[in-house]
N, C-alpha and C. Protein backbone atom coordinates (compact mmCIF):
# COMPACT_ATOMS: atom_id res chain seq x y z
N UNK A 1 108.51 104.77 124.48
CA UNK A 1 107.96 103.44 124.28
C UNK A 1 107.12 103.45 123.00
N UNK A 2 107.47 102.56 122.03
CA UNK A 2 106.68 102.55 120.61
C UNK A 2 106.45 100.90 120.15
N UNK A 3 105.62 101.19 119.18
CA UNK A 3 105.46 99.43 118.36
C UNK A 3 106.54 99.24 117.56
N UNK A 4 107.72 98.26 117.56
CA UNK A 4 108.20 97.61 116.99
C UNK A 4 107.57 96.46 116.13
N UNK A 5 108.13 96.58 115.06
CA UNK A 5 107.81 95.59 113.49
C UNK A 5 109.30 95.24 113.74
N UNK A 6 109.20 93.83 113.37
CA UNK A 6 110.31 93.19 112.93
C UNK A 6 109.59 92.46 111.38
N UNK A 7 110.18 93.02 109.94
CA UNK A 7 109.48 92.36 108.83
C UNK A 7 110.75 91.17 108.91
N UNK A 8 110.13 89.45 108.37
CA UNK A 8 110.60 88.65 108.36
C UNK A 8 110.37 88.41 106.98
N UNK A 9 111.68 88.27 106.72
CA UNK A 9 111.34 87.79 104.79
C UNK A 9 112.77 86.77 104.43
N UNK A 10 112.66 85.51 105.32
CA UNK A 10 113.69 84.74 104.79
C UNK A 10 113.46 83.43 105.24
N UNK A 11 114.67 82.51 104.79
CA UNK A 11 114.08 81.26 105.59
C UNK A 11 114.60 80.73 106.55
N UNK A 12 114.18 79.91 107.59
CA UNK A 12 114.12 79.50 109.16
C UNK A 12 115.16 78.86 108.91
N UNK A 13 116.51 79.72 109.31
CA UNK A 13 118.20 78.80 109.28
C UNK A 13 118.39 79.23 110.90
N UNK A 14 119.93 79.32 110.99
CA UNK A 14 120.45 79.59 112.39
C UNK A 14 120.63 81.08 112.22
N UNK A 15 121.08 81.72 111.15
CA UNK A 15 121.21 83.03 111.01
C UNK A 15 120.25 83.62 111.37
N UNK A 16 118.91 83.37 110.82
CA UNK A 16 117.75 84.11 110.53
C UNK A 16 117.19 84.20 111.96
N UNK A 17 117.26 82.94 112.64
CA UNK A 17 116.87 83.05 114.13
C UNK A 17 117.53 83.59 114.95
N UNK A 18 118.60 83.76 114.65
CA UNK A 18 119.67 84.88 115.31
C UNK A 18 118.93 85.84 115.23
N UNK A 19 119.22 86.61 114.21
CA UNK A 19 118.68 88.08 113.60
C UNK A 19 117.50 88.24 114.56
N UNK A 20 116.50 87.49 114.44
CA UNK A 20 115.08 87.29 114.73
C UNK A 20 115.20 87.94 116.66
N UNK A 21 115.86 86.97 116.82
CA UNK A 21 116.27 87.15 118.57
C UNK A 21 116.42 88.07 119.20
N UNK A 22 117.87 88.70 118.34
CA UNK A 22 118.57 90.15 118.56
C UNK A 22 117.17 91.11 118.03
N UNK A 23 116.27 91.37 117.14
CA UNK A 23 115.58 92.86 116.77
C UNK A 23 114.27 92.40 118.01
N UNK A 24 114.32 90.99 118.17
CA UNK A 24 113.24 90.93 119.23
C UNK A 24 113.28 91.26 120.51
N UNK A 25 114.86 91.06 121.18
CA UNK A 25 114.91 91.35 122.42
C UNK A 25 115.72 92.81 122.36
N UNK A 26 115.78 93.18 122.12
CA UNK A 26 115.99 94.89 121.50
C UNK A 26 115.18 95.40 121.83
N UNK A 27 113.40 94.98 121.24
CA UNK A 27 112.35 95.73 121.83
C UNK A 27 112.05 95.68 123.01
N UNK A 28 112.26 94.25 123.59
CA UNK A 28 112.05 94.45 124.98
C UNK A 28 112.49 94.77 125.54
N UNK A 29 114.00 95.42 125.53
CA UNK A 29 115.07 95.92 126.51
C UNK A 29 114.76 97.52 126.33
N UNK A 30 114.08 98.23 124.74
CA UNK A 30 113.32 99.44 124.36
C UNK A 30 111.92 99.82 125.24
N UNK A 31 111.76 98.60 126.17
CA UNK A 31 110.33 98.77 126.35
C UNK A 31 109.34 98.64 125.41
N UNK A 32 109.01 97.88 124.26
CA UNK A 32 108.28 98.60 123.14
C UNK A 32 107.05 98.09 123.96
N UNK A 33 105.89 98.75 123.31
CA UNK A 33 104.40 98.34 124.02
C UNK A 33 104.08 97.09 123.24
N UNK A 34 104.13 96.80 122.04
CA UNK A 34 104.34 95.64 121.22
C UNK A 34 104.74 95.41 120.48
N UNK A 35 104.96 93.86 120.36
CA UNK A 35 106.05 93.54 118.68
C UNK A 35 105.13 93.02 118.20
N UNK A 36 105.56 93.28 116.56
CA UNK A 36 104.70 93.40 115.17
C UNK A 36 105.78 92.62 114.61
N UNK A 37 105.35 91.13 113.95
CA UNK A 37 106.20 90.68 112.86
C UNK A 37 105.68 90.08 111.75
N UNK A 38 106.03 90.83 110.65
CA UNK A 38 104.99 90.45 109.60
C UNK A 38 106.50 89.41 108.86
N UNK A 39 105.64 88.44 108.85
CA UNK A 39 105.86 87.24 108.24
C UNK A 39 106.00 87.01 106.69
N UNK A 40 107.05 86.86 105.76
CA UNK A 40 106.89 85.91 104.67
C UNK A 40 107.98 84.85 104.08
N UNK A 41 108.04 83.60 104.78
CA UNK A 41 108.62 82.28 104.48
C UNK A 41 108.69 81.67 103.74
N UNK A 42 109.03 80.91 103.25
CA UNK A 42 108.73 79.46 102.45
C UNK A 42 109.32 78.40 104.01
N UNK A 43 109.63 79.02 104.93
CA UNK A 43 110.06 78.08 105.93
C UNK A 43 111.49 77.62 106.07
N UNK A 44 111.62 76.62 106.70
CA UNK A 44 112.98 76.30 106.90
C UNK A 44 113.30 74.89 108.39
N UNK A 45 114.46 75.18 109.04
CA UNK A 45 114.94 74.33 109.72
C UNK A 45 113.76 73.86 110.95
N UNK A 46 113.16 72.78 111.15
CA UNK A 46 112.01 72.56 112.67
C UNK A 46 113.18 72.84 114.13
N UNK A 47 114.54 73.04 114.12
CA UNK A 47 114.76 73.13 115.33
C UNK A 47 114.96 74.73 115.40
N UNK A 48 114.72 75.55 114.42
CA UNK A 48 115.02 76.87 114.69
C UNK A 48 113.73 77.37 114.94
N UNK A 49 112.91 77.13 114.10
CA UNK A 49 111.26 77.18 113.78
C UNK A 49 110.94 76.94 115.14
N UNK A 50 111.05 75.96 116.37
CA UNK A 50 110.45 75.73 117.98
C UNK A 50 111.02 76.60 118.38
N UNK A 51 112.16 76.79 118.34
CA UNK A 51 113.11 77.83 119.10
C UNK A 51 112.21 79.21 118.94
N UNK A 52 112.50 79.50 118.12
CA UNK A 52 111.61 81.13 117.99
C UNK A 52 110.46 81.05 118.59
N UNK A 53 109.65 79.85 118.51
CA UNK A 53 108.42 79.59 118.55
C UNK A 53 108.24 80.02 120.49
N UNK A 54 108.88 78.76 120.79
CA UNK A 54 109.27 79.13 122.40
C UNK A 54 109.34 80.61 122.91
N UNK A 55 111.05 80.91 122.07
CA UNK A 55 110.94 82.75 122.20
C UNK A 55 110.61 83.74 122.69
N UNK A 56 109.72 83.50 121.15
CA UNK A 56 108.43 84.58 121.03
C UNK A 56 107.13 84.45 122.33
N UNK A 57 107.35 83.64 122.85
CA UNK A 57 106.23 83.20 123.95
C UNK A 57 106.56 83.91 125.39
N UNK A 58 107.79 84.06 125.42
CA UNK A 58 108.63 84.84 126.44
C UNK A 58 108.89 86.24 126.50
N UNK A 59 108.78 86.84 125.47
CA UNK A 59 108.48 88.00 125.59
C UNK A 59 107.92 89.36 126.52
N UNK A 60 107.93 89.86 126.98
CA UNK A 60 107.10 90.56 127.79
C UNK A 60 106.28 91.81 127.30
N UNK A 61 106.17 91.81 126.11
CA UNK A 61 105.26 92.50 125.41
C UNK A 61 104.44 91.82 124.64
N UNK A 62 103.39 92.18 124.19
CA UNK A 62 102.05 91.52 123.49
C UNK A 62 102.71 91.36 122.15
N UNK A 63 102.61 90.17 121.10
CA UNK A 63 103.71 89.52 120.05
C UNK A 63 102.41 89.24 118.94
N UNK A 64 102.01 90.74 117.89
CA UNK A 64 101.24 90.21 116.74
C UNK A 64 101.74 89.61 115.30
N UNK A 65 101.40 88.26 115.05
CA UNK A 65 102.24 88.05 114.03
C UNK A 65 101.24 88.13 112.43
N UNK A 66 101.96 88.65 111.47
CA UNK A 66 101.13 88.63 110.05
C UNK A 66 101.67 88.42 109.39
N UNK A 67 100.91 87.76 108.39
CA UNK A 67 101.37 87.26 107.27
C UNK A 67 100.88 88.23 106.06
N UNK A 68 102.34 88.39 105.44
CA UNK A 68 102.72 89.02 104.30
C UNK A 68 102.09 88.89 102.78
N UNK A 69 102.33 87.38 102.98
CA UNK A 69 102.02 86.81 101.76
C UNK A 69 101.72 86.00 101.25
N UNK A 70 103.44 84.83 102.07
CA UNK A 70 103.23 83.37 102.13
C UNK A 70 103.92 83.40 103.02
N UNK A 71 103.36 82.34 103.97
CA UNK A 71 103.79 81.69 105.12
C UNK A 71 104.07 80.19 104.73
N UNK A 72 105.12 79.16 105.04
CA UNK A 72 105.19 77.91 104.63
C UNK A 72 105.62 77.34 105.60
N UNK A 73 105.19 75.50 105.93
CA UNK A 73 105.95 74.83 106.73
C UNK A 73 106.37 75.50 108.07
N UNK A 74 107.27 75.48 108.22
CA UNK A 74 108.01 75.65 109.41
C UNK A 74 107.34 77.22 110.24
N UNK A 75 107.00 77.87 108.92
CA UNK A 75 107.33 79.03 109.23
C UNK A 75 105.59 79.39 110.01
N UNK A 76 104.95 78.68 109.86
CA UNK A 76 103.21 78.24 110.64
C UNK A 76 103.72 78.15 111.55
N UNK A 77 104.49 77.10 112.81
CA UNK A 77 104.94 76.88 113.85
C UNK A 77 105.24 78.81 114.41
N UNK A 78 106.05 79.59 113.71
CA UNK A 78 106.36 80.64 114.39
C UNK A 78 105.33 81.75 114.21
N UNK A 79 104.60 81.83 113.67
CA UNK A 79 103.43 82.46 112.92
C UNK A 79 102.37 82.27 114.48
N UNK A 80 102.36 80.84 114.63
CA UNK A 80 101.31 80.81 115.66
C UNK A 80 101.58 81.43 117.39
N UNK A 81 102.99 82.07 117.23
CA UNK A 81 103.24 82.46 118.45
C UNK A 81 102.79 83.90 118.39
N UNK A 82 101.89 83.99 117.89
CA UNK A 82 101.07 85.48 118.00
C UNK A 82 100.21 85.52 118.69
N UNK A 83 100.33 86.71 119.52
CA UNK A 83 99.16 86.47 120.71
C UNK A 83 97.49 87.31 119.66
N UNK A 84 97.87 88.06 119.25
CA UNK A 84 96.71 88.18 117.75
C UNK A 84 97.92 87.73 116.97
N UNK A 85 96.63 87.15 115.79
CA UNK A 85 97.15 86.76 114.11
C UNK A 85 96.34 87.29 113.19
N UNK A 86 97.42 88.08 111.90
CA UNK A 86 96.41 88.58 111.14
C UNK A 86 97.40 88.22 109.66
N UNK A 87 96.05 88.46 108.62
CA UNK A 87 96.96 88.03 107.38
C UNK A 87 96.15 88.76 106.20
N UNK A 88 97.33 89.10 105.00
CA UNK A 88 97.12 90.42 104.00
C UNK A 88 95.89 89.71 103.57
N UNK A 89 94.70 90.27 102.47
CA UNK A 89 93.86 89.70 101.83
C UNK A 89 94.34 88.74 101.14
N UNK A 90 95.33 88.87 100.22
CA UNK A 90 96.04 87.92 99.38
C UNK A 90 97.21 87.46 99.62
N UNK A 91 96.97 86.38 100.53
CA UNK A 91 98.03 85.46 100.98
C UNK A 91 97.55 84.14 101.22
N UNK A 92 98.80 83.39 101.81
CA UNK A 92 98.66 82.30 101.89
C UNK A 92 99.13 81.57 102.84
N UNK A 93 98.71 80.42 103.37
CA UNK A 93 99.65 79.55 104.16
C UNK A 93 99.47 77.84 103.80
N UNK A 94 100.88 77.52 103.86
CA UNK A 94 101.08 76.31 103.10
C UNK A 94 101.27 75.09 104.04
N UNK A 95 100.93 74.06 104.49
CA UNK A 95 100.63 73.06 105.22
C UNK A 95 101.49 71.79 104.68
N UNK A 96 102.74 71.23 104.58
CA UNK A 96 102.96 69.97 103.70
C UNK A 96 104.26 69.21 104.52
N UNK A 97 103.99 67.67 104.33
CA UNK A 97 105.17 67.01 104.66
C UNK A 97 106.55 67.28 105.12
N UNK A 98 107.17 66.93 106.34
CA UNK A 98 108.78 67.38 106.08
C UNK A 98 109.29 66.79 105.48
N UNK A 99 110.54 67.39 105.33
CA UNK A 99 111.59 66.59 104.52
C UNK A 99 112.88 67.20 105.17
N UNK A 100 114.07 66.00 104.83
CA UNK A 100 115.21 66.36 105.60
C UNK A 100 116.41 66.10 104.49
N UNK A 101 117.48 66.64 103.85
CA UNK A 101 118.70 66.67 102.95
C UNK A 101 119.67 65.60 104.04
N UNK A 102 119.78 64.78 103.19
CA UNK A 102 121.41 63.96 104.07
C UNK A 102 121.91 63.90 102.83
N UNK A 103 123.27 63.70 103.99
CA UNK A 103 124.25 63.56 102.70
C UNK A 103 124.99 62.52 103.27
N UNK A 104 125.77 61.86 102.34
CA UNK A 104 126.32 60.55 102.99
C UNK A 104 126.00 59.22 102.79
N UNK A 105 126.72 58.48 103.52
CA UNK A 105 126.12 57.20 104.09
C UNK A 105 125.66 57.34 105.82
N UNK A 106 124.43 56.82 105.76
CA UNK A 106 123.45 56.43 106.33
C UNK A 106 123.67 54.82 107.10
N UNK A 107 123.75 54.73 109.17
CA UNK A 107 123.17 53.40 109.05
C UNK A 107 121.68 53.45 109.61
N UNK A 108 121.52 51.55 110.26
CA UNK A 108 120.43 51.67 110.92
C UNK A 108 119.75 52.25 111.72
N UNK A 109 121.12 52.92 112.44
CA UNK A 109 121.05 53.47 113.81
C UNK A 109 120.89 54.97 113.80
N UNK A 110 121.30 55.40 112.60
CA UNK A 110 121.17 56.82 112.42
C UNK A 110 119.86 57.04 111.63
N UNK A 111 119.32 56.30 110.85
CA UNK A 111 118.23 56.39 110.44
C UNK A 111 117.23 55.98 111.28
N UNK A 112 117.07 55.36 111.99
CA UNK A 112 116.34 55.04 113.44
C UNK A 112 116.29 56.41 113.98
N UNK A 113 117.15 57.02 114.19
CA UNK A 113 117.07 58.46 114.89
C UNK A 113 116.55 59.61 113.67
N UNK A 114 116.67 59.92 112.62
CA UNK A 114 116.18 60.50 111.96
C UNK A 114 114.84 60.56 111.49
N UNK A 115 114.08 59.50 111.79
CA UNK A 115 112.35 58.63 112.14
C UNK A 115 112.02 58.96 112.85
N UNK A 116 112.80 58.85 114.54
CA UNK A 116 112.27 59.53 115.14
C UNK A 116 112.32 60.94 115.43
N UNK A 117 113.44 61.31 114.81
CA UNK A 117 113.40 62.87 115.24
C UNK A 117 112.41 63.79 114.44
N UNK A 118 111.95 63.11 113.07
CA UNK A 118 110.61 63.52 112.15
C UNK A 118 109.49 63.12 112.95
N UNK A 119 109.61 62.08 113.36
CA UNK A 119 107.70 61.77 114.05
C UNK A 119 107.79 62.49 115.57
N UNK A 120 108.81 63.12 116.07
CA UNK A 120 108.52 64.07 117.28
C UNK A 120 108.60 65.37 116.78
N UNK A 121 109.50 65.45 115.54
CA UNK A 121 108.83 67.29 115.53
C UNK A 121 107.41 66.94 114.53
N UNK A 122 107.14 66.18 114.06
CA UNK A 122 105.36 66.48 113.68
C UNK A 122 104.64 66.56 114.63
N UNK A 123 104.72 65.79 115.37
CA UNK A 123 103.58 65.43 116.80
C UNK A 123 104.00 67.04 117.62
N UNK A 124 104.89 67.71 117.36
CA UNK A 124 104.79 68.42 118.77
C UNK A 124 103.95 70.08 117.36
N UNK A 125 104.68 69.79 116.21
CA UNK A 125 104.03 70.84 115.69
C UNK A 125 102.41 70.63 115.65
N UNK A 126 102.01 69.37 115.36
CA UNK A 126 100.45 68.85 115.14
C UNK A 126 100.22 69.79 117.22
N UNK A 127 100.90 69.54 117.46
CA UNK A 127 100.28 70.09 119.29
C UNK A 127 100.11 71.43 119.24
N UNK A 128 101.10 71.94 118.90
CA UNK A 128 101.25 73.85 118.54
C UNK A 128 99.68 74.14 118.26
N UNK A 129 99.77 74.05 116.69
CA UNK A 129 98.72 73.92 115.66
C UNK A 129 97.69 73.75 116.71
N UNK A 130 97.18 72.58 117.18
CA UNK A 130 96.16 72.15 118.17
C UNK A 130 95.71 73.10 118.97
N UNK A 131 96.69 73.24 119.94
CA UNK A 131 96.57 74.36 121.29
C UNK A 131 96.07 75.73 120.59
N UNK A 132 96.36 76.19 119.63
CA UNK A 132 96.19 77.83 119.04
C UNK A 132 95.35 78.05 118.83
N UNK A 133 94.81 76.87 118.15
CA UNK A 133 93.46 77.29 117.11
C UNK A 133 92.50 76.50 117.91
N UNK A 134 92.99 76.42 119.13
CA UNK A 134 91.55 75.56 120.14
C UNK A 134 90.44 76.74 119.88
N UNK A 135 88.99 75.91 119.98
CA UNK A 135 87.72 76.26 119.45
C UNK A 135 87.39 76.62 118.40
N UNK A 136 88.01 76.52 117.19
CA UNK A 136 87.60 77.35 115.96
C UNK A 136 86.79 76.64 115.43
N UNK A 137 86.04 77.31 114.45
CA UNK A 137 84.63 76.71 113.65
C UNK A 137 85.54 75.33 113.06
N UNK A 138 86.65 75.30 112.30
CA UNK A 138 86.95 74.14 111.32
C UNK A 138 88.53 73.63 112.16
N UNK A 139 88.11 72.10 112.51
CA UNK A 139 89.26 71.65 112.90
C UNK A 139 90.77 71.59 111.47
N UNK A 140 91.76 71.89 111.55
CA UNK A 140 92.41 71.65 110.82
C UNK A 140 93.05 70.01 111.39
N UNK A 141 93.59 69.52 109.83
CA UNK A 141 94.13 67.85 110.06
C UNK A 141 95.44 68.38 109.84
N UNK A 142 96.48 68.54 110.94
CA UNK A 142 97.70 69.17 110.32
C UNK A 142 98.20 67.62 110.36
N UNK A 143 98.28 66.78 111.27
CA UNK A 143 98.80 65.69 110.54
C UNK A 143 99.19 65.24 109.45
N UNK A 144 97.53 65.06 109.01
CA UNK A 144 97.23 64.48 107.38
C UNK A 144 98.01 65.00 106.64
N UNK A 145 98.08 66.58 106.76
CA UNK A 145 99.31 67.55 106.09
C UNK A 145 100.12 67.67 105.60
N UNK A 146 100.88 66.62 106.97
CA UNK A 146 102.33 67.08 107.07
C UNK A 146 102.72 65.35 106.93
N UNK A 147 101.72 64.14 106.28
CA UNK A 147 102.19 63.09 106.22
C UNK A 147 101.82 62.53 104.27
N UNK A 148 101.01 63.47 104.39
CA UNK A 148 100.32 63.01 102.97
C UNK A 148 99.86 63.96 102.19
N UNK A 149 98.98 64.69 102.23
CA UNK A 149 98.08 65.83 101.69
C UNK A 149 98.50 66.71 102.03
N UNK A 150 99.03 67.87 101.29
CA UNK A 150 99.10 68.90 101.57
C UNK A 150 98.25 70.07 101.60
N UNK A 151 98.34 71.11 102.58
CA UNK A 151 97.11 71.80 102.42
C UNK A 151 97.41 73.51 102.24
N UNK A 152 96.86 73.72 101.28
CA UNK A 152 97.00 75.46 101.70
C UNK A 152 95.71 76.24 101.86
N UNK A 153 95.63 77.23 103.28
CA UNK A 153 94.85 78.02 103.63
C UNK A 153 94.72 79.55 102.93
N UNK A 154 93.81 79.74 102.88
CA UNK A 154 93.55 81.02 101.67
C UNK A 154 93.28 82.08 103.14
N UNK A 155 93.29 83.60 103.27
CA UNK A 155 92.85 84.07 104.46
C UNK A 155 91.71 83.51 105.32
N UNK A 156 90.38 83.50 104.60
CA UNK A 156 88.74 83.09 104.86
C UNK A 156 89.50 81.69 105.61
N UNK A 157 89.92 80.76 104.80
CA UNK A 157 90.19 79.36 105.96
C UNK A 157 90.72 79.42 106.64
N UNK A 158 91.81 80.18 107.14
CA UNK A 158 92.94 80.45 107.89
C UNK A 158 92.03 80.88 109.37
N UNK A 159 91.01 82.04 108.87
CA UNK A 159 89.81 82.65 109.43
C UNK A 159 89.15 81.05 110.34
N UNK A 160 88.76 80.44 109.41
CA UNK A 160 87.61 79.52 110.12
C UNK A 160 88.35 78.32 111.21
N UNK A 161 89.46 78.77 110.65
CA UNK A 161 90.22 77.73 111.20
C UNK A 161 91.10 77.88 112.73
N UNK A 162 91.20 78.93 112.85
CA UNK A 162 91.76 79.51 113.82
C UNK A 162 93.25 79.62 113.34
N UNK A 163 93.32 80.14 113.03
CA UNK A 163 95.08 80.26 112.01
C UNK A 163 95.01 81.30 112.60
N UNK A 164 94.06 82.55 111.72
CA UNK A 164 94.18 83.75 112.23
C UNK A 164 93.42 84.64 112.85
N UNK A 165 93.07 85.84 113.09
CA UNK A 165 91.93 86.23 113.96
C UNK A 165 91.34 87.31 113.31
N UNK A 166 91.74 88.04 112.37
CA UNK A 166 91.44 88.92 111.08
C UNK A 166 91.97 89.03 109.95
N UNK A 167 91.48 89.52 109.12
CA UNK A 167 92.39 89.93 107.68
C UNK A 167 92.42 90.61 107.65
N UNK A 168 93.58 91.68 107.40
CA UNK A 168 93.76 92.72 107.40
C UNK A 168 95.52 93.03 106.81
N UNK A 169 95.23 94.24 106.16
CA UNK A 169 97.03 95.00 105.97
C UNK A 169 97.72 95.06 106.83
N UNK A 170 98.71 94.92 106.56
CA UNK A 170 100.22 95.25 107.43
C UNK A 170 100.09 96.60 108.13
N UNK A 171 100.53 96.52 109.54
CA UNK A 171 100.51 97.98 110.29
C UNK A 171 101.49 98.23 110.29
N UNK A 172 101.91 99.67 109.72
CA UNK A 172 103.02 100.53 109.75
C UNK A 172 102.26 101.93 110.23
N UNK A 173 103.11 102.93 111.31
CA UNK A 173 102.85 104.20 110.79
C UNK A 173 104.57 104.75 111.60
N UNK A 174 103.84 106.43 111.31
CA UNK A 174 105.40 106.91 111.08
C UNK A 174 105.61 106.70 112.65
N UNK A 175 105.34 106.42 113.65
CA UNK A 175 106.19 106.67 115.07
C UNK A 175 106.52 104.95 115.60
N UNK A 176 106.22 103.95 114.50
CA UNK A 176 106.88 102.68 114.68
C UNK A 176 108.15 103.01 114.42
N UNK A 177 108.78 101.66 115.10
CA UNK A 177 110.35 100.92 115.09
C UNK A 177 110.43 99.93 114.62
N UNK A 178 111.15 100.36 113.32
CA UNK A 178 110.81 98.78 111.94
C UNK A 178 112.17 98.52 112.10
N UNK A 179 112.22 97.04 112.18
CA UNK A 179 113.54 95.88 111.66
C UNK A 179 113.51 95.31 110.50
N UNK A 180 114.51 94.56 110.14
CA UNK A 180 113.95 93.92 109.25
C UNK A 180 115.27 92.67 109.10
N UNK A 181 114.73 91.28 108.68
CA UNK A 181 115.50 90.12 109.16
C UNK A 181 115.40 89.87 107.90
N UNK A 182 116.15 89.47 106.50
CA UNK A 182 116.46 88.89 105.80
C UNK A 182 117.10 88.55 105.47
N UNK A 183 117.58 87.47 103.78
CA UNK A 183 118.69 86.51 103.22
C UNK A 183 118.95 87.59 102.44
């Protein structure tokens, strides 16, 4: 029985959450005592981003997540499924608006659903966000965020904010079980 690292260095598609799944439930079928996933995104898809998010919550080992470097968008939602959170001195996490690529023609009816399918994954990520960082010294406005203003957290805010719970380096040593999920 050992600590598994899964390093994440890509962005939130169907592949990546694949990958993500398979080195995650690997450890738990290894027994590992805990998973380690150090994080660095620019983000990606909100229905893969809950999915993991969920996941990672299911687990049956203790799930620390860190950030690498940069964490973005989507990739906060999976970040917060750390039962500790920790992040390098010099990093970042990026807070901003969604956005969605269509292609095509567009009607009323499909754009009616695309409105709402943006104002329910904000509201449920604004809930994530909420629930995690309950009690911290500085409320974050992920709303405001993710509708207008964008925000990025430096470690220290991430700190006050309840993002994360220390700063600190990446844990590796030699009797871990490293993965690694990338593009």
């Amino acid at each position: 029985m050992a600590v598994h690292i899964i390093n994440f260095t890509a962005p939130i598609n169907s592949a990546t959450c694949g990958k993500l799944i398979e080195k995650a439930s690997l450890a738990a079928q290894q027994q590992a005592t805990r998973l380690v996933i150090n994080l660095a995104t620019m983000g990606g898809e909100c229905s893969y981003g809950f999915s993991l998010y969920n996941f990672l919550l299911t687990l049956p080992m203790p799930v620390h997540t860190h950030n690498l470097g940069t964490i973005e968008s989507m990739g906060n939602v999976i970040f917060m499924a750390g039962e500790h959170r920790t992040a390098s001195p010099h990093s970042k996490f990026l807070f901003h608006p969604f956005h969605w690529h269509l292609s095509g023609a567009v009607d009323h009816s499909r754009m009616s659903e695309y409105t709402m399918s943006l104002d329910y994954d904000m509201h449920l990520y604004c809930r994530i966000l909420a629930e995690r960082t309950q009690g911290a010294q500085e409320t974050l406005e992920t709303e405001k965020y993710l509708t207008a203003a964008p925000r990025i957290l430096d470690p220290q805010q991430a700190l006050a904010c309840g993002v994360i719970h220390a700063i600190d380096a990446p844990l590796l040593k030699e009797d871990h079980v490293s993965h690694c999920v990338h593009n």
